[in-house]
PDB file of N, CA and C in Angstrom:
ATOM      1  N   UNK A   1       5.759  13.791   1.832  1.00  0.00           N
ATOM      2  CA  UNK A   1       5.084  12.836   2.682  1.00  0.00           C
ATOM      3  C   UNK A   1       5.790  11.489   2.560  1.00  0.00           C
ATOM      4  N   UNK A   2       6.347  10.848   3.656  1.00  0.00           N
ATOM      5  CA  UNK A   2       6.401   9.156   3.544  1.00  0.00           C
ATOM      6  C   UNK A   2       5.205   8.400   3.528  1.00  0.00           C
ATOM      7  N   UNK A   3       5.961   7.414   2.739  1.00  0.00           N
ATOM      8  CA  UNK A   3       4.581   6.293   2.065  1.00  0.00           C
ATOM      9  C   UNK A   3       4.635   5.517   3.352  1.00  0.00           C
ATOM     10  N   UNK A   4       2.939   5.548   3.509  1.00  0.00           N
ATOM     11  CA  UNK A   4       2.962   4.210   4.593  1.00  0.00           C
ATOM     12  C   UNK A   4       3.042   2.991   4.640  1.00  0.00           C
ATOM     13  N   UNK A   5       3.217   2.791   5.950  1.00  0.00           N
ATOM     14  CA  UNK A   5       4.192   1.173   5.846  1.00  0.00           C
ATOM     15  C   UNK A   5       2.852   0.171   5.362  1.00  0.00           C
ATOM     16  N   UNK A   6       1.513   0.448   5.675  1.00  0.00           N
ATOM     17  CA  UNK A   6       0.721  -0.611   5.048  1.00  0.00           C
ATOM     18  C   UNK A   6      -0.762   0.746   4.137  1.00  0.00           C
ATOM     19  N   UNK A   7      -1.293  -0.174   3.357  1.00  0.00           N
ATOM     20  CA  UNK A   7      -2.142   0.350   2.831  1.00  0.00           C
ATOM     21  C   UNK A   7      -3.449   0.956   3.482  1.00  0.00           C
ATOM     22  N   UNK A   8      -3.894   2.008   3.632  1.00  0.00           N
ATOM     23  CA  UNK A   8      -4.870   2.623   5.062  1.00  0.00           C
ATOM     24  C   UNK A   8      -6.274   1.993   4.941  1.00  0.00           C
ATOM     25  N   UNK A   9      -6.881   1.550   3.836  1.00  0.00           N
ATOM     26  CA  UNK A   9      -7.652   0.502   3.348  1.00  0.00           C
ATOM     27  C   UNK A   9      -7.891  -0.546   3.833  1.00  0.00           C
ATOM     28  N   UNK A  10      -6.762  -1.436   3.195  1.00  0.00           N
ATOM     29  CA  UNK A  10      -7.132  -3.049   3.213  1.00  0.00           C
ATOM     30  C   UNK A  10      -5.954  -3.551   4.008  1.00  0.00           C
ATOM     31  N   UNK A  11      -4.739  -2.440   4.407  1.00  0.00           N
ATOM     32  CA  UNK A  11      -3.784  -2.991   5.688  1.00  0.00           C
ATOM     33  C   UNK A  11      -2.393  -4.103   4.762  1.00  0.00           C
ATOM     34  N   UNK A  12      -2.307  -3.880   3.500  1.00  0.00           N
ATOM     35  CA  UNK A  12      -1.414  -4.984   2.988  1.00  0.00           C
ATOM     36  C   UNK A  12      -0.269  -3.861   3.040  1.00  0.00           C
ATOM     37  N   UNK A  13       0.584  -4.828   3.146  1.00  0.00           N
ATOM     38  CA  UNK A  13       2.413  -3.976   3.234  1.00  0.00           C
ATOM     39  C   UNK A  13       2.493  -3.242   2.104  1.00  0.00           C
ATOM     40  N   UNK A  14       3.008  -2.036   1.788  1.00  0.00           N
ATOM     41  CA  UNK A  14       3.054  -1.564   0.317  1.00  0.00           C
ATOM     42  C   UNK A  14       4.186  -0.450   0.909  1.00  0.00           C
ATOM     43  N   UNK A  15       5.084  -0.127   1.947  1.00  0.00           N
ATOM     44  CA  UNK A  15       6.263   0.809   1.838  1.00  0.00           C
ATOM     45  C   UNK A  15       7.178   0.034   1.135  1.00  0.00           C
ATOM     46  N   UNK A  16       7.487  -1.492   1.434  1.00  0.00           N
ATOM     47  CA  UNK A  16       8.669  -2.185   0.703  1.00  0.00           C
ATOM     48  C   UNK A  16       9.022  -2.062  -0.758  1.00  0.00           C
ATOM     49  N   UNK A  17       7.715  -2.062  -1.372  1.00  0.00           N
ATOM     50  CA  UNK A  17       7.806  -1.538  -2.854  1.00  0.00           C
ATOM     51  C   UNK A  17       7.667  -0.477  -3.397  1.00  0.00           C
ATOM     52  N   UNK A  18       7.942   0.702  -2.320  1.00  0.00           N
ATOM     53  CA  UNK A  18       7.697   2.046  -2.824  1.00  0.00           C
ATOM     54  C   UNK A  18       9.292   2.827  -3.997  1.00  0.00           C
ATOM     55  N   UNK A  19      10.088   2.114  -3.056  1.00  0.00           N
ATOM     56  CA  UNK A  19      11.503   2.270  -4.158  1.00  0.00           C
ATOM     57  C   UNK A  19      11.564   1.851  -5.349  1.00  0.00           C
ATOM     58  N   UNK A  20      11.320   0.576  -5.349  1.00  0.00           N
ATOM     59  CA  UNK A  20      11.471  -0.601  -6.520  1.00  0.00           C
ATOM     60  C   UNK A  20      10.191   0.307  -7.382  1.00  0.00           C
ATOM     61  N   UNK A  21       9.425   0.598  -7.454  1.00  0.00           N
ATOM     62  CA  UNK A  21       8.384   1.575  -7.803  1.00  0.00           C
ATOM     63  C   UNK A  21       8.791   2.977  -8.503  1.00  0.00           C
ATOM     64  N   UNK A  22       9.552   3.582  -7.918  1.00  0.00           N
ATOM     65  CA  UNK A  22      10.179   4.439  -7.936  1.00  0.00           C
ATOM     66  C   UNK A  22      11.415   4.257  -8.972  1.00  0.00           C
ATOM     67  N   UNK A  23      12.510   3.298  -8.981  1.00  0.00           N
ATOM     68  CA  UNK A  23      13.338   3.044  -9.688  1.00  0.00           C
ATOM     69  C   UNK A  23      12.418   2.730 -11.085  1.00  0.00           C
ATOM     70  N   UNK A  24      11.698   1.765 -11.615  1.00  0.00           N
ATOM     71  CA  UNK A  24      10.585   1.565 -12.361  1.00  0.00           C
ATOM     72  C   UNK A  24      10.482   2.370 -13.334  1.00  0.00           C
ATOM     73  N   UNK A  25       9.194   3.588 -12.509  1.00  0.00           N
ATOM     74  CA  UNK A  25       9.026   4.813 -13.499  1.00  0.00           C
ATOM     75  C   UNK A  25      10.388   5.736 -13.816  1.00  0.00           C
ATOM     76  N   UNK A  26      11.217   5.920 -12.851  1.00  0.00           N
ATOM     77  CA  UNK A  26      12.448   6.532 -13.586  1.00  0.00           C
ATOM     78  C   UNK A  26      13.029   6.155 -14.969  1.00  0.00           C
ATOM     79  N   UNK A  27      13.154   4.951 -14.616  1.00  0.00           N
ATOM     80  CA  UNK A  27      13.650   3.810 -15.818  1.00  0.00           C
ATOM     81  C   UNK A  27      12.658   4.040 -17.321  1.00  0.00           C
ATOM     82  N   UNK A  28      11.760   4.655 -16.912  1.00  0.00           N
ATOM     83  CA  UNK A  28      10.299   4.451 -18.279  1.00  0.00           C
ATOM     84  C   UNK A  28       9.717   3.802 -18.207  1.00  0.00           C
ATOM     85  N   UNK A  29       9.091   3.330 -17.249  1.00  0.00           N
ATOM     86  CA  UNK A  29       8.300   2.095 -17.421  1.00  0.00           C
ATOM     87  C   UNK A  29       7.147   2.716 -17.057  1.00  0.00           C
ATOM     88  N   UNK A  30       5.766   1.990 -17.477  1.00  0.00           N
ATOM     89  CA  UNK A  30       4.857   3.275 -17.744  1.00  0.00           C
ATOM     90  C   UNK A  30       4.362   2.611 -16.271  1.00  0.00           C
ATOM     91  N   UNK A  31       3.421   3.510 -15.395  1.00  0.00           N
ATOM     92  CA  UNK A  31       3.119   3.088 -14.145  1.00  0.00           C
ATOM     93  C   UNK A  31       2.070   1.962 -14.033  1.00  0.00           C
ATOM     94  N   UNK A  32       1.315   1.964 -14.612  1.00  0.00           N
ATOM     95  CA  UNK A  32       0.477   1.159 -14.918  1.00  0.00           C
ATOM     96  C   UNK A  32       1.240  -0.492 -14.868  1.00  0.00           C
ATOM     97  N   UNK A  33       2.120  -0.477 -15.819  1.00  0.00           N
ATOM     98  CA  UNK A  33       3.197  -2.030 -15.579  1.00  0.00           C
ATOM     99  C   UNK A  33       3.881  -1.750 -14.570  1.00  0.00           C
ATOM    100  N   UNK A  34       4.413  -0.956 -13.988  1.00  0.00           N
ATOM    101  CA  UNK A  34       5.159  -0.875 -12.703  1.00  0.00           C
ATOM    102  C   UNK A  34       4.555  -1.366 -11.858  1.00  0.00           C
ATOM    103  N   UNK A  35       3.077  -1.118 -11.423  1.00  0.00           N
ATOM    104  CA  UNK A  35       2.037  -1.568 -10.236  1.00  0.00           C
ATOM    105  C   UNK A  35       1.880  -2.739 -10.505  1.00  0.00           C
ATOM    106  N   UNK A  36       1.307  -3.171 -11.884  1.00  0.00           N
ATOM    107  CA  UNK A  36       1.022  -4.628 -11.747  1.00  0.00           C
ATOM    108  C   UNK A  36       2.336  -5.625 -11.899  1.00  0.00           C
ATOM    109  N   UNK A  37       3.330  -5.256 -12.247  1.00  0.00           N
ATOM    110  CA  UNK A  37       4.616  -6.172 -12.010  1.00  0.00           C
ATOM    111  C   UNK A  37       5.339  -6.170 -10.438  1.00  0.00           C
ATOM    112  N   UNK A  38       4.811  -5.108  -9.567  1.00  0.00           N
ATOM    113  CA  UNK A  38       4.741  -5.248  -8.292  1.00  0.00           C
ATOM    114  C   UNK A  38       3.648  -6.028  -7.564  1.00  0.00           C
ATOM    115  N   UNK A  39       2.655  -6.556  -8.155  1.00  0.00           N
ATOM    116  CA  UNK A  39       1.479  -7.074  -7.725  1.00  0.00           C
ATOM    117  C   UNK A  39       0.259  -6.316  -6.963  1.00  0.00           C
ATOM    118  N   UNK A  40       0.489  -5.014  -7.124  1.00  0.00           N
ATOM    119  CA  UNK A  40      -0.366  -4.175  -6.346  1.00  0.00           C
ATOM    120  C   UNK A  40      -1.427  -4.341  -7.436  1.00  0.00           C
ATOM    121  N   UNK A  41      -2.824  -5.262  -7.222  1.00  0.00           N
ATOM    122  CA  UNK A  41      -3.978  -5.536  -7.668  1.00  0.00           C
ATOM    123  C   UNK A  41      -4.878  -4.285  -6.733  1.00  0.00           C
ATOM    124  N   UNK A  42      -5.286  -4.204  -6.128  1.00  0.00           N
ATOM    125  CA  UNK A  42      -6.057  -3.559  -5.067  1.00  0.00           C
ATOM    126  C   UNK A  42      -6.157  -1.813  -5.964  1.00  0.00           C
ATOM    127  N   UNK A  43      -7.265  -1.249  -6.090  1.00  0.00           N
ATOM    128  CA  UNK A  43      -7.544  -0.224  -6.589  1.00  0.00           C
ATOM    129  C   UNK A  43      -6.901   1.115  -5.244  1.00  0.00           C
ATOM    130  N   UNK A  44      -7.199   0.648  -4.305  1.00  0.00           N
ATOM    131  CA  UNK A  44      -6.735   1.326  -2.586  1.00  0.00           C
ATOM    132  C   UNK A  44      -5.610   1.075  -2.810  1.00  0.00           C
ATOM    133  N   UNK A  45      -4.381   0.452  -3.297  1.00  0.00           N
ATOM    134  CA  UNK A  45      -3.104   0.067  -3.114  1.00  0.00           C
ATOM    135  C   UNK A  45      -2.614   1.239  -3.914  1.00  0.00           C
ATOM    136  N   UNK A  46      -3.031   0.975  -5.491  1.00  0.00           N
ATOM    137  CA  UNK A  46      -2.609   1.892  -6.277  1.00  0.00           C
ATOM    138  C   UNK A  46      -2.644   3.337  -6.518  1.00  0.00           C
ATOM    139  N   UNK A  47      -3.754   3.344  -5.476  1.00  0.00           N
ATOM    140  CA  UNK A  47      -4.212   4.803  -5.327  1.00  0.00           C
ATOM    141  C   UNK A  47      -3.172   5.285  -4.463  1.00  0.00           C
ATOM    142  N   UNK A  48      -2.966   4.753  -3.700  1.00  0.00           N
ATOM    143  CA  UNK A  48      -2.069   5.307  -2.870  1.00  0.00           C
ATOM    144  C   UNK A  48      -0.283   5.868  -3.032  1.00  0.00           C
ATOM    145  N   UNK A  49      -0.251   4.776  -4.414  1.00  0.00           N
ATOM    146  CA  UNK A  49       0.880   5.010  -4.926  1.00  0.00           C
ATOM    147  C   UNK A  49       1.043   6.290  -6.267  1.00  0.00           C
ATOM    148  N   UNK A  50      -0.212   5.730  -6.771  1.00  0.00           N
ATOM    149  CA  UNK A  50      -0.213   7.080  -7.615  1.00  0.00           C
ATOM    150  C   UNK A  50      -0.283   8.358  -6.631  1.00  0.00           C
ATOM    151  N   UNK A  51      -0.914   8.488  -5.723  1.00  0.00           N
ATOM    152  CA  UNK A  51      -1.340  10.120  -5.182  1.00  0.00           C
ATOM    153  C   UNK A  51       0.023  10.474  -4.373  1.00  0.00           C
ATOM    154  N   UNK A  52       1.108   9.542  -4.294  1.00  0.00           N
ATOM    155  CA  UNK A  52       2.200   9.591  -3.460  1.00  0.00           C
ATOM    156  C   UNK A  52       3.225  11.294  -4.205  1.00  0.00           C
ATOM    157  N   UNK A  53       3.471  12.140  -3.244  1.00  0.00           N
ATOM    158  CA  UNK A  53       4.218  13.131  -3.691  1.00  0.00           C
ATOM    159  C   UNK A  53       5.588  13.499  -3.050  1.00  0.00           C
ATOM    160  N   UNK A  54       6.846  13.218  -3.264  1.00  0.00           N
ATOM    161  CA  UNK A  54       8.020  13.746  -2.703  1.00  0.00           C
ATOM    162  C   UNK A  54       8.112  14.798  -2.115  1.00  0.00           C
ATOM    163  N   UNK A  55       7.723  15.540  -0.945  1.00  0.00           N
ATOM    164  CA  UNK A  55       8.104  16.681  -0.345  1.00  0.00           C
ATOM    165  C   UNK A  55       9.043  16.574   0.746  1.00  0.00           C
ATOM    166  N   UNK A  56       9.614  15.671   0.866  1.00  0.00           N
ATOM    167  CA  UNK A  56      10.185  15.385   2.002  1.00  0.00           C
ATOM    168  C   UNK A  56      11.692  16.591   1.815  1.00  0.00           C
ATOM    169  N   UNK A  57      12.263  16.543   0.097  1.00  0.00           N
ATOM    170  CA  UNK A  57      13.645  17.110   0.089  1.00  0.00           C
ATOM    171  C   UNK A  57      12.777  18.544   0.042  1.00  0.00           C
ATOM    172  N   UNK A  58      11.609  18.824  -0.256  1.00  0.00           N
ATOM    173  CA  UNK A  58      11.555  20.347  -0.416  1.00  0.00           C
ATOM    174  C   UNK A  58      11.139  21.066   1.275  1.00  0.00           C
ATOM    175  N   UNK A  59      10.540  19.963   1.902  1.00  0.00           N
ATOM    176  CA  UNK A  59      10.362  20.767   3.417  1.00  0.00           C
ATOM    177  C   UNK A  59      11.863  20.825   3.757  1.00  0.00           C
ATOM    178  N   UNK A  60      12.761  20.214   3.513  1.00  0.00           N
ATOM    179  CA  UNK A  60      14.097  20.163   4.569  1.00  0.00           C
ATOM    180  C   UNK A  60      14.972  21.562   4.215  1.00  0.00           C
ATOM    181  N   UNK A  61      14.088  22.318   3.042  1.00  0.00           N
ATOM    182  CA  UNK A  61      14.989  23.371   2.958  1.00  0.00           C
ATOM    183  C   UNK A  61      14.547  25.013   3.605  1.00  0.00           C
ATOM    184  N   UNK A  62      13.553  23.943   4.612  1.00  0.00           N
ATOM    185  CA  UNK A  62      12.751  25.640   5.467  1.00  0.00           C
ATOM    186  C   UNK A  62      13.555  25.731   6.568  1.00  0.00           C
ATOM    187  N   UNK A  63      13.651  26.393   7.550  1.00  0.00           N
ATOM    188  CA  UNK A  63      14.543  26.695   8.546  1.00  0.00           C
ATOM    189  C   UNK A  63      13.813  26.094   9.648  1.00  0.00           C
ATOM    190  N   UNK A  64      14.549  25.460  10.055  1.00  0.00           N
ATOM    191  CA  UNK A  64      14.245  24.566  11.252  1.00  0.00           C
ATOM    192  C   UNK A  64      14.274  25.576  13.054  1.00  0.00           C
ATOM    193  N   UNK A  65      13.543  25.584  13.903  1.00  0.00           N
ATOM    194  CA  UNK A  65      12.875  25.959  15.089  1.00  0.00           C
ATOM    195  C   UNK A  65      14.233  25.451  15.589  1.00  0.00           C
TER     196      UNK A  65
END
């Protein structure tokens, strides 16, 4: 799934920091400081980032119509 460009909630921008997010926890950084050193305060913000799942590389390997 792509992350949406604003939060479905409260409407604040949150795709811009979905990388920087991403680079973050790779790095070790526990998610919890990742969100709040991004400023995502909003319980709806974070939710959204935690429930976020990469399928994008695993659909591209079904056979396309």
């Amino acid at each position: 799934m792509i992350i949406p460009i604003r939060c479905f909630s409260c409407g604040k921008p949150t795709a811009h920091l979905y990388t920087k997010y991403k680079e973050m926890v790779a790095a070790g950084k526990a998610r919890k400081e990742a969100l709040d050193e991004l400023g995502l305060k909003r319980y709806c913000c974070r939710a959204g980032f935690l429930g976020q799942t990469d399928t994008l590389e695993l659909i591209n390997k079904f056979k396309k119509f």
